[in-house]
N, C-alpha and C. Protein backbone atom coordinates (compact mmCIF):
# COMPACT_ATOMS: atom_id res chain seq x y z
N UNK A 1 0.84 -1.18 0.00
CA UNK A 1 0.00 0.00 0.00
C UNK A 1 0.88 1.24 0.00
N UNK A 2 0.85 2.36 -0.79
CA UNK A 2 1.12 3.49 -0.75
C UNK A 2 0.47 4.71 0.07
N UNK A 3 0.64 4.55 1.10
CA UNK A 3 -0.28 5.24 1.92
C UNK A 3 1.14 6.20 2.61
N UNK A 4 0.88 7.93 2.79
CA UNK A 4 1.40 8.77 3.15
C UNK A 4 0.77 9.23 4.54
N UNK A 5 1.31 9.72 5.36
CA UNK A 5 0.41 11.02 6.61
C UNK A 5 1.20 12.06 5.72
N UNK A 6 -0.25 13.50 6.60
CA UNK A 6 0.88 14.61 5.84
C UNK A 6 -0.87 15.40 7.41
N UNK A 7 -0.17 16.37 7.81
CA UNK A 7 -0.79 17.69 7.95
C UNK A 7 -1.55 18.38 7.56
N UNK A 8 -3.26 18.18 7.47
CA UNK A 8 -3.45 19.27 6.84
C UNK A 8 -3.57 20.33 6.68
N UNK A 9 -2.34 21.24 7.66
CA UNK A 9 -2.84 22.60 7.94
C UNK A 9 -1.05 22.62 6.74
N UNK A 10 -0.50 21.91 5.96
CA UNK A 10 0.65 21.82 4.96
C UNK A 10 -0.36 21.85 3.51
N UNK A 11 0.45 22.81 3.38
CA UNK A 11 -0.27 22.68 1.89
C UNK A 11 -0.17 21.71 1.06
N UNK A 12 -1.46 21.65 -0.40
CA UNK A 12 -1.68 20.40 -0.95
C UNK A 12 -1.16 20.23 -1.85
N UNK A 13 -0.30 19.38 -2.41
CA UNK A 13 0.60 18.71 -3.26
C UNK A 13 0.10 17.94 -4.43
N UNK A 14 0.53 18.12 -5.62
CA UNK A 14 0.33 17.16 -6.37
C UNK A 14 0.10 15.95 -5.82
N UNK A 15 1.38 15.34 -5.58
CA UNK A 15 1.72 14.11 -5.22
C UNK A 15 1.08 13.35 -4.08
N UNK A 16 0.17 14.33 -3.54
CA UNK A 16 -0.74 13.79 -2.12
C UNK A 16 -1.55 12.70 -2.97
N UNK A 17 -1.80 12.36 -3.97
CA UNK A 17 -2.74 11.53 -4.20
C UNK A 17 -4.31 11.76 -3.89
N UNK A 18 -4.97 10.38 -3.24
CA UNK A 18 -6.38 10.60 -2.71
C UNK A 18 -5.66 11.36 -1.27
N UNK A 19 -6.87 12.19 -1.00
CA UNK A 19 -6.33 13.23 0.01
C UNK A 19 -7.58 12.39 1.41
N UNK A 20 -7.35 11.84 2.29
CA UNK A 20 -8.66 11.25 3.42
C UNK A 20 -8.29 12.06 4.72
N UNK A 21 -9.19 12.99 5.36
CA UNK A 21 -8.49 13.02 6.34
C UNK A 21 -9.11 12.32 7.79
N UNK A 22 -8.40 12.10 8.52
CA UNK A 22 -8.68 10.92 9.77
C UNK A 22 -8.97 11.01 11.10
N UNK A 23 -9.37 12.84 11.06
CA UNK A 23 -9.94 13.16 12.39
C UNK A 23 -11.15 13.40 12.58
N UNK A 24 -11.40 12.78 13.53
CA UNK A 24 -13.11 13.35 14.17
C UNK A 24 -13.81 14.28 13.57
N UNK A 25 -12.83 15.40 14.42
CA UNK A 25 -13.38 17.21 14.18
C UNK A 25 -12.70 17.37 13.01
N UNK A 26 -13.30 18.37 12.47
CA UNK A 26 -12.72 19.41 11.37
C UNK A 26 -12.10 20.35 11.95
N UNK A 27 -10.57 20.55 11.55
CA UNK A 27 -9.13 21.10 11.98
C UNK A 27 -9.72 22.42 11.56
N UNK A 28 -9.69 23.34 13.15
CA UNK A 28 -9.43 25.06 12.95
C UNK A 28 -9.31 25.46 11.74
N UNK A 29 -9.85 26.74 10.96
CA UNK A 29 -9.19 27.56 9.88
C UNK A 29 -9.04 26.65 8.72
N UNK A 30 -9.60 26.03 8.41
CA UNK A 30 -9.38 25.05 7.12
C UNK A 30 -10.51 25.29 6.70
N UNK A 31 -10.70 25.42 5.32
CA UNK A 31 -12.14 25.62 4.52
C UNK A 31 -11.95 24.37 3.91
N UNK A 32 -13.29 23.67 3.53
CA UNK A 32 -13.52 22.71 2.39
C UNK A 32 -12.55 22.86 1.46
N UNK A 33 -12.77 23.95 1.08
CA UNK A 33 -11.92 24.59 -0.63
C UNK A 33 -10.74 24.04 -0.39
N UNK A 34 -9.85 24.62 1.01
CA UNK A 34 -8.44 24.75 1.06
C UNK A 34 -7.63 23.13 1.09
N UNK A 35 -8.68 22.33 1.59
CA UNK A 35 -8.93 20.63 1.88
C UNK A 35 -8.40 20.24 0.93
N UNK A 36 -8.98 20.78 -0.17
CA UNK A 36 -9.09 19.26 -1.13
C UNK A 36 -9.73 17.71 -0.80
N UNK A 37 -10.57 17.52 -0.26
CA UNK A 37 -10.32 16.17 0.62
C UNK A 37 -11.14 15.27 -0.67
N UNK A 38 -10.72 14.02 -0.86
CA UNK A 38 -11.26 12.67 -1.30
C UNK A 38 -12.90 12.29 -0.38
N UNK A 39 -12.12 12.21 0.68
CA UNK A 39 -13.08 11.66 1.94
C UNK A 39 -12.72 12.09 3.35
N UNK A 40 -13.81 12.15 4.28
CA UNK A 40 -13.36 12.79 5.63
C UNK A 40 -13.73 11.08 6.05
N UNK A 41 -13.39 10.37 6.63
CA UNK A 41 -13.43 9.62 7.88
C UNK A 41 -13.36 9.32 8.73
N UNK A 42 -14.82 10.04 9.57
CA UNK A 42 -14.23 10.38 11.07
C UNK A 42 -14.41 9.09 12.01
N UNK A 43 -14.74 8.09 11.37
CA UNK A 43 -14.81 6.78 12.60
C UNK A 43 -13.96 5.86 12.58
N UNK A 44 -12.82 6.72 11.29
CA UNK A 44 -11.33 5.87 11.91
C UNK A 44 -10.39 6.35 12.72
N UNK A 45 -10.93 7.17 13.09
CA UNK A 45 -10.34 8.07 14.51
C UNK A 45 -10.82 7.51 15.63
N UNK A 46 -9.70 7.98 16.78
CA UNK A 46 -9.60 6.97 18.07
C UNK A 46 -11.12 8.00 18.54
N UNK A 47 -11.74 7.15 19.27
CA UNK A 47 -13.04 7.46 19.95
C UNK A 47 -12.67 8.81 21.16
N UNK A 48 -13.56 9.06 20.84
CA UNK A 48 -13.27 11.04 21.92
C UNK A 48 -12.92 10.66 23.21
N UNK A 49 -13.37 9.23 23.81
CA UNK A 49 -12.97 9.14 25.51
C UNK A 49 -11.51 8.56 24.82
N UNK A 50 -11.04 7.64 24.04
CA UNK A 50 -9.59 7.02 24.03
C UNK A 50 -8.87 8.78 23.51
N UNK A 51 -9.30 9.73 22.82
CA UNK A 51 -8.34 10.72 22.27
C UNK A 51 -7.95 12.16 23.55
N UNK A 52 -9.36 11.89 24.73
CA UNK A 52 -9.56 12.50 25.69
C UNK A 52 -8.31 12.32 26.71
N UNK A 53 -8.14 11.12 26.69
CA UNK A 53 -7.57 9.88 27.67
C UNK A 53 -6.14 10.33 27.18
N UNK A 54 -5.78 10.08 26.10
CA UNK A 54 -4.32 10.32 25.20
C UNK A 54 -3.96 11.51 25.93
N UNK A 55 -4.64 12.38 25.03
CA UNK A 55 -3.99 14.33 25.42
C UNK A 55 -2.74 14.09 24.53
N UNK A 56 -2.66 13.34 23.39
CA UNK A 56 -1.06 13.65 22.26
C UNK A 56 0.24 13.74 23.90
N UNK A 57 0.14 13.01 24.72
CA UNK A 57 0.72 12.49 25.67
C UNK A 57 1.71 11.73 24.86
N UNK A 58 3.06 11.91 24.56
CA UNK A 58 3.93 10.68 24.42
C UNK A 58 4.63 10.21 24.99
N UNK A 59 4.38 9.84 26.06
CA UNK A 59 4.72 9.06 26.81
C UNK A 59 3.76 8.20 27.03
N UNK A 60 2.33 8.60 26.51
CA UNK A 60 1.32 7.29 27.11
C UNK A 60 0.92 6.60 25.31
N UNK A 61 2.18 6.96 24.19
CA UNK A 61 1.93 6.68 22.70
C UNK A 61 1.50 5.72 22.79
N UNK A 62 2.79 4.76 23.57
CA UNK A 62 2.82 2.89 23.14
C UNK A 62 1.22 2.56 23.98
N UNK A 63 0.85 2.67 24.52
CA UNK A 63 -0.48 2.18 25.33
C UNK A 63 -1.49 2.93 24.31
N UNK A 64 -1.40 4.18 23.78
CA UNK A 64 -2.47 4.62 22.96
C UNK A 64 -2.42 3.71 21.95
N UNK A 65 -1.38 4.01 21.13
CA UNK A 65 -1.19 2.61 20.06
C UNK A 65 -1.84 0.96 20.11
N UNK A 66 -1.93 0.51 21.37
CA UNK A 66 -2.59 -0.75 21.90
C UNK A 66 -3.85 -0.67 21.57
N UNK A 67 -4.39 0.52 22.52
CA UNK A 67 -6.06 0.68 22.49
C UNK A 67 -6.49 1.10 21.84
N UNK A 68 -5.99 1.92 20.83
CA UNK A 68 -6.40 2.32 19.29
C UNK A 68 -6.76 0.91 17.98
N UNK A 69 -5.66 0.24 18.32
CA UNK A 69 -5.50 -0.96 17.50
C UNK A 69 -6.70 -1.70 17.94
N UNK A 70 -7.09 -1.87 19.06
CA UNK A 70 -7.96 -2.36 19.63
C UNK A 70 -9.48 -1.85 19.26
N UNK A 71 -9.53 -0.82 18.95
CA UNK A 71 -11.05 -0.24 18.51
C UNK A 71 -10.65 -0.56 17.28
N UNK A 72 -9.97 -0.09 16.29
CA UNK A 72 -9.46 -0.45 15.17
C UNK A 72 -10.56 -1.83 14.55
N UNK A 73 -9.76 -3.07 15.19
CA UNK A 73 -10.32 -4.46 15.29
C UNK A 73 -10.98 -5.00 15.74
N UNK A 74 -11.92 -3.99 16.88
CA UNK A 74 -12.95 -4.52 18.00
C UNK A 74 -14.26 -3.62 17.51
N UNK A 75 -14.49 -2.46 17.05
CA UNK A 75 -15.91 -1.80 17.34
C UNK A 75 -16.05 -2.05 16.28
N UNK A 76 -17.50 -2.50 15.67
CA UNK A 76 -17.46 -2.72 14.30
C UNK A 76 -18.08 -1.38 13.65
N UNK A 77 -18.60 -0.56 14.04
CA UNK A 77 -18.38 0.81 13.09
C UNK A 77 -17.23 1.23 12.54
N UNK A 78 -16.11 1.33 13.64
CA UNK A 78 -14.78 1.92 13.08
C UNK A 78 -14.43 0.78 12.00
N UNK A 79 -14.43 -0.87 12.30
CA UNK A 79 -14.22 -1.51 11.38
C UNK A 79 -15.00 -2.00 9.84
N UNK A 80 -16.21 -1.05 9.60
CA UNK A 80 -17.09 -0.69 8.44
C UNK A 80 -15.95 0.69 8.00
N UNK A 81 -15.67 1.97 8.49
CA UNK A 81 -14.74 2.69 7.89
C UNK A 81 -13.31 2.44 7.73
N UNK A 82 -13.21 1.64 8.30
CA UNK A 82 -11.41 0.98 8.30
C UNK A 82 -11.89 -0.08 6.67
N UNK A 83 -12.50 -0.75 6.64
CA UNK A 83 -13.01 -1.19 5.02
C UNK A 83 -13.02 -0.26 4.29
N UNK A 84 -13.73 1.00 4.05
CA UNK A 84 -14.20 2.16 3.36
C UNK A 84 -12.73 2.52 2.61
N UNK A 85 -12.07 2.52 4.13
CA UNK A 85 -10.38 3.45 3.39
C UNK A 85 -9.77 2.60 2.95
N UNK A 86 -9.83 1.17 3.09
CA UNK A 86 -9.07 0.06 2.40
C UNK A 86 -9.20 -0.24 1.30
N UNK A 87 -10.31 0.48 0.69
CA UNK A 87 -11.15 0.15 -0.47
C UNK A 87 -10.89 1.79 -1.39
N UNK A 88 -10.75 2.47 -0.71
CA UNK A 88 -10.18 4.08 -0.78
C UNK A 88 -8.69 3.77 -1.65
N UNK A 89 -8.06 3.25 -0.53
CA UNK A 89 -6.48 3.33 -0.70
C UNK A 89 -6.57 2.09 -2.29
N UNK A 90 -7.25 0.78 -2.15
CA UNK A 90 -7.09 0.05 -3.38
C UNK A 90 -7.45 0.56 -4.38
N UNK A 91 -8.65 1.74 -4.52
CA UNK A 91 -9.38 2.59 -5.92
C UNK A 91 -8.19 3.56 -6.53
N UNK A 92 -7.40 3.77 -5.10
CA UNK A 92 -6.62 4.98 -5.93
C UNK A 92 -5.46 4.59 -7.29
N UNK A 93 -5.23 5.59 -7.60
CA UNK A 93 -4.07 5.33 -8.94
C UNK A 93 -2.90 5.94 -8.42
N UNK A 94 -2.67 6.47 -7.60
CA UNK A 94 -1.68 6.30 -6.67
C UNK A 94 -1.64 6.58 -5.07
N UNK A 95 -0.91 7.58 -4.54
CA UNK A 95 -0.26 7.53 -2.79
C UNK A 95 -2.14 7.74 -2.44
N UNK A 96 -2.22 7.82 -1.57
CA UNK A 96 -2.75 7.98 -0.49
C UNK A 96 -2.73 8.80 0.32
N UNK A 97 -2.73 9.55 1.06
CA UNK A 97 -2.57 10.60 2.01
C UNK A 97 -3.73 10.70 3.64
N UNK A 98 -3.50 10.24 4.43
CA UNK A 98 -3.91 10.35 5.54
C UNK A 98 -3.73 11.65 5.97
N UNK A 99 -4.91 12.37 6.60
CA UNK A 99 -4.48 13.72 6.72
C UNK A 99 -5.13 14.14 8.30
N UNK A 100 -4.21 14.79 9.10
CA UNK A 100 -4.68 14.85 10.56
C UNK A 100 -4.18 16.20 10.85
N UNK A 101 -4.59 16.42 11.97
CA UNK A 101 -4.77 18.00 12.35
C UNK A 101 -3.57 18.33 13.81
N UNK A 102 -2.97 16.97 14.03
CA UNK A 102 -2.22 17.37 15.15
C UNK A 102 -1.01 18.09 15.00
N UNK A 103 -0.12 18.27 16.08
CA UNK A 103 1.01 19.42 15.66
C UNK A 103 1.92 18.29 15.64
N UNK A 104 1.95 17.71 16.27
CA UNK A 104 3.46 16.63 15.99
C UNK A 104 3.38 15.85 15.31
N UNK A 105 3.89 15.48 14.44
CA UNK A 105 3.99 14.51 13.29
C UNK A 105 4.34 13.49 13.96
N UNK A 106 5.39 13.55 14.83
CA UNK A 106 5.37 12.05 15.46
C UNK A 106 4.81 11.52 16.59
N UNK A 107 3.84 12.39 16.87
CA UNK A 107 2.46 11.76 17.79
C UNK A 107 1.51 12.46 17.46
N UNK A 108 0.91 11.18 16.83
CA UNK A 108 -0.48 11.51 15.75
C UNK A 108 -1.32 10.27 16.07
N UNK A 109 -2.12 9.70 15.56
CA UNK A 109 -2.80 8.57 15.52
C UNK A 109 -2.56 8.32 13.67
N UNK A 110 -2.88 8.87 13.09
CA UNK A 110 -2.46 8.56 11.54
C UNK A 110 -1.37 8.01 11.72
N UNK A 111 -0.11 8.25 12.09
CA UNK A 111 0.78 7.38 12.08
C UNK A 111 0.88 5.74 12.69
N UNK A 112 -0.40 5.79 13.29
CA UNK A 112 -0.32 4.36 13.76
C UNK A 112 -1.61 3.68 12.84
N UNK A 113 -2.34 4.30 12.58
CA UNK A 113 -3.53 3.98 11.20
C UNK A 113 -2.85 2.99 9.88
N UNK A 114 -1.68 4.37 9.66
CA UNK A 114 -0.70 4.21 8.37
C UNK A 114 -0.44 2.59 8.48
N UNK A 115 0.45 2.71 9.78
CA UNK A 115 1.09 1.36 10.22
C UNK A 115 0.27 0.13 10.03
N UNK A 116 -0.86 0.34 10.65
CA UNK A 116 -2.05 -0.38 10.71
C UNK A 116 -2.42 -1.36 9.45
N UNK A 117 -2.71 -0.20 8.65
CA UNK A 117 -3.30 -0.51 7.32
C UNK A 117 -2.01 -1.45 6.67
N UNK A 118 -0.52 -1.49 7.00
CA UNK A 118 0.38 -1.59 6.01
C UNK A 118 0.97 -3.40 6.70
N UNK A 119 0.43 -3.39 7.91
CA UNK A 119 0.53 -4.70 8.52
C UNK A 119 -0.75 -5.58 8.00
N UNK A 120 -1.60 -5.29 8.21
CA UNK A 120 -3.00 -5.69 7.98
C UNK A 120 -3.65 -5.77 6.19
């Protein structure tokens, strides 16, 4: 799978491919227009009490990572949109782009989605 994360408060790139983004809420100051988005999918995002619970805490990543994976493969709504984007990512003609609203790139939940999708 060719699947990217990227920011979407970073501007949009050719090369982003299908553009999905993977949060709940709709990220501050972003218009539709400015999006570009393919698809919003907000029920492959960690559930508001697991993202409540987190607080982008990294130190509590590796345990978020667990219980994320865990809704991931356990609630079957999230696992009807975890199909949706699998089926997303196979339609496309190329990358993929996971797109999330947090400030750290390396504590995100897209980055463990990415992972997700690329094991699975």
């Amino acid at each position: 799978m060719n699947i990217r994360i990227k920011r979407i408060y970073d501007d949009v790139a050719d090369g982003d491919g299908c553009r999905v983004l993977v949060d709940r809420l709709w990220p501050r100051g972003v218009s539709k227009e400015r999006a570009r988005l393919d698809a919003w999918l907000k029920q492959v995002a960690p559930s508001p009490e697991l993202r409540t619970w987190w607080n982008h805490d990294p130190e509590r990543l590796d345990d978020f990572a667990i219980r994320y994976r865990a809704e991931l493969d356990g609630d079957p709504v999230t696992m009807r949109a975890v199909t949706e984007l699998r089926e997303l990512v196979a339609q496309a003609a190329g990358p993929t782009t996971l797109l999330y609203g947090a400030r750290d790139p390396a504590v995100n939940h897209a980055l463990i989605l990415a992972a997700y999708l690329d094991a699975n």
